[in-house]
N, C-alpha and C. Protein backbone atom coordinates (compact mmCIF):
# COMPACT_ATOMS: atom_id res chain seq x y z
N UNK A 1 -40.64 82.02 -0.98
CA UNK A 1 -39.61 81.47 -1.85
C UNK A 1 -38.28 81.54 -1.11
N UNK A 2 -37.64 80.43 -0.88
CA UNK A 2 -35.98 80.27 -0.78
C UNK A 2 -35.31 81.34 -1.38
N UNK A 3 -34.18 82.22 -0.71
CA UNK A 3 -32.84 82.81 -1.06
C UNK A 3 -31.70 81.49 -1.37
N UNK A 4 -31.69 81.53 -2.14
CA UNK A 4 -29.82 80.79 -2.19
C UNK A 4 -28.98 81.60 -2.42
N UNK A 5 -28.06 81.91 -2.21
CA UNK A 5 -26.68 82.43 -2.55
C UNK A 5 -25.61 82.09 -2.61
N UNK A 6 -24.94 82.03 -4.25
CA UNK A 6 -24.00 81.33 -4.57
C UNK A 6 -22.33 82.18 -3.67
N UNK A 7 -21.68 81.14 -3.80
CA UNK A 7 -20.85 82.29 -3.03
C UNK A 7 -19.38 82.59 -4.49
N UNK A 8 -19.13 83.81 -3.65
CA UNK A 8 -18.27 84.65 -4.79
C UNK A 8 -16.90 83.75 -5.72
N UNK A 9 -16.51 82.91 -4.61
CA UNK A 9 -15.57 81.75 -5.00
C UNK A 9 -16.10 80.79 -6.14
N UNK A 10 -17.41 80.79 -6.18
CA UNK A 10 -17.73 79.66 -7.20
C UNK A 10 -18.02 80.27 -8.83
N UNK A 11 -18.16 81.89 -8.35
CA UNK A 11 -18.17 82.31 -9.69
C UNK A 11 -16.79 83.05 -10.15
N UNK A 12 -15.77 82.32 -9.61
CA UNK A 12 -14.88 83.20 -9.54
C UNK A 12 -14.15 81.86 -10.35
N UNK A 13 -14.17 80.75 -10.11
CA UNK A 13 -14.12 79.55 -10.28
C UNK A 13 -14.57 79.67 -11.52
N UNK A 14 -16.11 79.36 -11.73
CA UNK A 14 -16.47 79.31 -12.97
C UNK A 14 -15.91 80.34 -14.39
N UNK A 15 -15.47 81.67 -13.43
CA UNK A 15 -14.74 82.74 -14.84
C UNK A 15 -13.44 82.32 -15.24
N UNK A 16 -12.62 81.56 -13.89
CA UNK A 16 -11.59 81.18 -15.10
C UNK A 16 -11.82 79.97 -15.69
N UNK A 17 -12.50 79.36 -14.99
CA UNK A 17 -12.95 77.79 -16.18
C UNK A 17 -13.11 78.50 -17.89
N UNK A 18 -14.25 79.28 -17.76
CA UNK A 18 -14.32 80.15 -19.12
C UNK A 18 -13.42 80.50 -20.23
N UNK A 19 -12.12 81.11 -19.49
CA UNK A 19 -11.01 81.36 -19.37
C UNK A 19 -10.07 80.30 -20.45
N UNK A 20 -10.28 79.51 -19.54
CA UNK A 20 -9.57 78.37 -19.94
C UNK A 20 -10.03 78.20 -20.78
N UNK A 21 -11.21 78.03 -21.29
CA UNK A 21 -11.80 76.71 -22.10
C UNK A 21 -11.36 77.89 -23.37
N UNK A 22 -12.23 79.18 -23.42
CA UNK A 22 -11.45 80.44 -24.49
C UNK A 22 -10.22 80.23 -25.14
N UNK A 23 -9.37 80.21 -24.20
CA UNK A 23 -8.39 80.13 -24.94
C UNK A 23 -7.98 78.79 -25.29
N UNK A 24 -8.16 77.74 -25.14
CA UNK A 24 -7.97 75.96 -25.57
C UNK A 24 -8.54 76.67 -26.67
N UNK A 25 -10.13 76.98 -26.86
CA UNK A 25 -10.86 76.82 -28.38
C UNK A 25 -9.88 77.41 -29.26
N UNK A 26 -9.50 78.47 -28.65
CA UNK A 26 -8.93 79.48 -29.95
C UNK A 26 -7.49 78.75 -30.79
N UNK A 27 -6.21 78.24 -29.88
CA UNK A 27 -5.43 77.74 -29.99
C UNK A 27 -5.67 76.55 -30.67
N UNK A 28 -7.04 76.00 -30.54
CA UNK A 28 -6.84 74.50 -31.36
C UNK A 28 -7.36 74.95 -32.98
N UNK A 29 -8.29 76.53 -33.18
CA UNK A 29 -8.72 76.99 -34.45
C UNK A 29 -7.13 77.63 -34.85
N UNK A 30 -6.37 78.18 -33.96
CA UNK A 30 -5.32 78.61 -35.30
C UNK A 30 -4.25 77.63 -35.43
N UNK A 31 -4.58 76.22 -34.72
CA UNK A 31 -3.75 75.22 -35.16
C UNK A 31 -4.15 74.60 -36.34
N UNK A 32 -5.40 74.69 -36.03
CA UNK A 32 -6.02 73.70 -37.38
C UNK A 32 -6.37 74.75 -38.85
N UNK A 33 -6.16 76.15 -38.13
CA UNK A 33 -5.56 76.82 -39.58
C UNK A 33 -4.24 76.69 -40.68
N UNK A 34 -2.95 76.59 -38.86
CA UNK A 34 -1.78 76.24 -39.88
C UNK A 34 -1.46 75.08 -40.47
N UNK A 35 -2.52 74.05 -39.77
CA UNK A 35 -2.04 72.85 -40.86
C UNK A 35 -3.21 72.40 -41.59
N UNK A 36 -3.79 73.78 -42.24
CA UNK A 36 -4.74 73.76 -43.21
C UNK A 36 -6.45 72.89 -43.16
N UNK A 37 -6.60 73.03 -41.69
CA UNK A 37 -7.48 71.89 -41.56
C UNK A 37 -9.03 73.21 -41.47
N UNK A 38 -9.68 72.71 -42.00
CA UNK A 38 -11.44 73.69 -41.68
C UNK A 38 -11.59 73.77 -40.42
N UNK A 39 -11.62 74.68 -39.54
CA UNK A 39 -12.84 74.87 -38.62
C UNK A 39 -14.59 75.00 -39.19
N UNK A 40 -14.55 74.04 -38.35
CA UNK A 40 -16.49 74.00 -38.73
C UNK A 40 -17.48 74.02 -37.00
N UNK A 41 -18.07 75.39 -37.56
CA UNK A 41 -19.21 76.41 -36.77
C UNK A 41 -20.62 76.24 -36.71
N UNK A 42 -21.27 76.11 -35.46
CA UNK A 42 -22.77 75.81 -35.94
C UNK A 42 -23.42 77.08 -35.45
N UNK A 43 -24.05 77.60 -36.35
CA UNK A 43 -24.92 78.94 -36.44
C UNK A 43 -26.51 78.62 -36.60
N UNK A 44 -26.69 78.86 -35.14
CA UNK A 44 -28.62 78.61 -35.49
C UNK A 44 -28.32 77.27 -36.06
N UNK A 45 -27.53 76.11 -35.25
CA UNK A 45 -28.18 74.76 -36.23
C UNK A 45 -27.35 74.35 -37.68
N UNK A 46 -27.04 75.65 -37.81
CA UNK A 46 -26.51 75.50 -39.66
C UNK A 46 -24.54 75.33 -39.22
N UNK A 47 -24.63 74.66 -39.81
CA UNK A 47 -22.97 74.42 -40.19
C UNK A 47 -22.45 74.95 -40.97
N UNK A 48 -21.25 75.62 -41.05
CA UNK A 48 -20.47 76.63 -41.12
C UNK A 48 -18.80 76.15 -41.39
N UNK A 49 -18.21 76.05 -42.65
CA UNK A 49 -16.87 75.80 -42.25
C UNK A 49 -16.13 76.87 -42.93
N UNK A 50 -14.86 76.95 -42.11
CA UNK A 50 -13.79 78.01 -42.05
C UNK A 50 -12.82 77.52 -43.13
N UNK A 51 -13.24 77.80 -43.88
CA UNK A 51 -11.72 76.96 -45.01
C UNK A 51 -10.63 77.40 -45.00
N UNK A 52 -9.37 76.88 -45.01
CA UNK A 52 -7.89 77.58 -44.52
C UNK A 52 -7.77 78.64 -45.06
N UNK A 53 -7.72 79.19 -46.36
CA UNK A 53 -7.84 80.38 -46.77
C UNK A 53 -8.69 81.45 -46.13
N UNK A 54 -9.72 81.15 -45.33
CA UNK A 54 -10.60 82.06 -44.41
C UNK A 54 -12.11 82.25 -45.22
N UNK A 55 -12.43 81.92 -45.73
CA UNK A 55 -13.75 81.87 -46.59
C UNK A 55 -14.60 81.23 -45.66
N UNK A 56 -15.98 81.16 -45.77
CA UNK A 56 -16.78 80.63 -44.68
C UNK A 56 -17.13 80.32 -45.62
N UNK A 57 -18.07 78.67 -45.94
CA UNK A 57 -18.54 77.95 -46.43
C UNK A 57 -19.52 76.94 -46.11
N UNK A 58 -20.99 76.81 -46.12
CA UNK A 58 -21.64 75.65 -46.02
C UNK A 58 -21.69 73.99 -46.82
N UNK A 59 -20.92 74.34 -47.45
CA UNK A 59 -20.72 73.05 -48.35
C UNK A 59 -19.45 72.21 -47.47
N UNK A 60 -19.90 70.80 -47.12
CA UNK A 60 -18.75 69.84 -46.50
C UNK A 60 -17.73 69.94 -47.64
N UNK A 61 -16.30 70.12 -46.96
CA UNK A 61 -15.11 70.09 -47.73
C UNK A 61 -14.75 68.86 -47.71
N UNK A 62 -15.48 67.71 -46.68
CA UNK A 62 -15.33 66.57 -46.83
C UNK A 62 -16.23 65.29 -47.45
N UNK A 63 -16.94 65.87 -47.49
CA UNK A 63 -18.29 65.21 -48.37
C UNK A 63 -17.68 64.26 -49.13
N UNK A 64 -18.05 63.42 -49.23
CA UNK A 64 -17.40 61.80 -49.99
C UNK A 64 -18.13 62.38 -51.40
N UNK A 65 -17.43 62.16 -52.40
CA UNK A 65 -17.89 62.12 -53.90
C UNK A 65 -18.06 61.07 -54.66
C-alpha cells in the first residue's frame, strides 16, 4: 500500500478555513436573531427552528396557511 503524506501547510490551511467559515455561521445566526428572523437546524434529517425568542421548534414558522 502507498504512504501519502499530506503536508502540515494544508492542514494548517484547512483549520483556518474552519475558522472562518465558524465564525461567518455564527455572525449570520445572531444577525438573524436581532432582526427576529428563525434560524433553522437539521438534526438527524429533522428540521429544527430557532425562533427569535430562543425556543426550538419543529413546526415551519413559515408554512403558508
Amino acid at each position: 500500500m502507498a504512504s501519502t503524506t499530506i503536508p502540515l501547510e494544508t492542514y494548517e490551511k484547512v483549520a483556518e478555513l474552519i475558522r472562518i467559515a465558524h465564525r461567518a455561521a455564527h455572525a449570520a445566526q445572531e444577525e438573524n436573531r436581532r432582526l427576529g428572523i428563525p434560524n433553522v437546524y437539521s438534526i438527524n434529517g429533522i428540521l429544527y427552528y430557532e425562533l427569535p425568542n430562543g425556543e426550538l421548534s419543529r413546526e415551519d414558522p413559515y408554512k403558508q396557511q
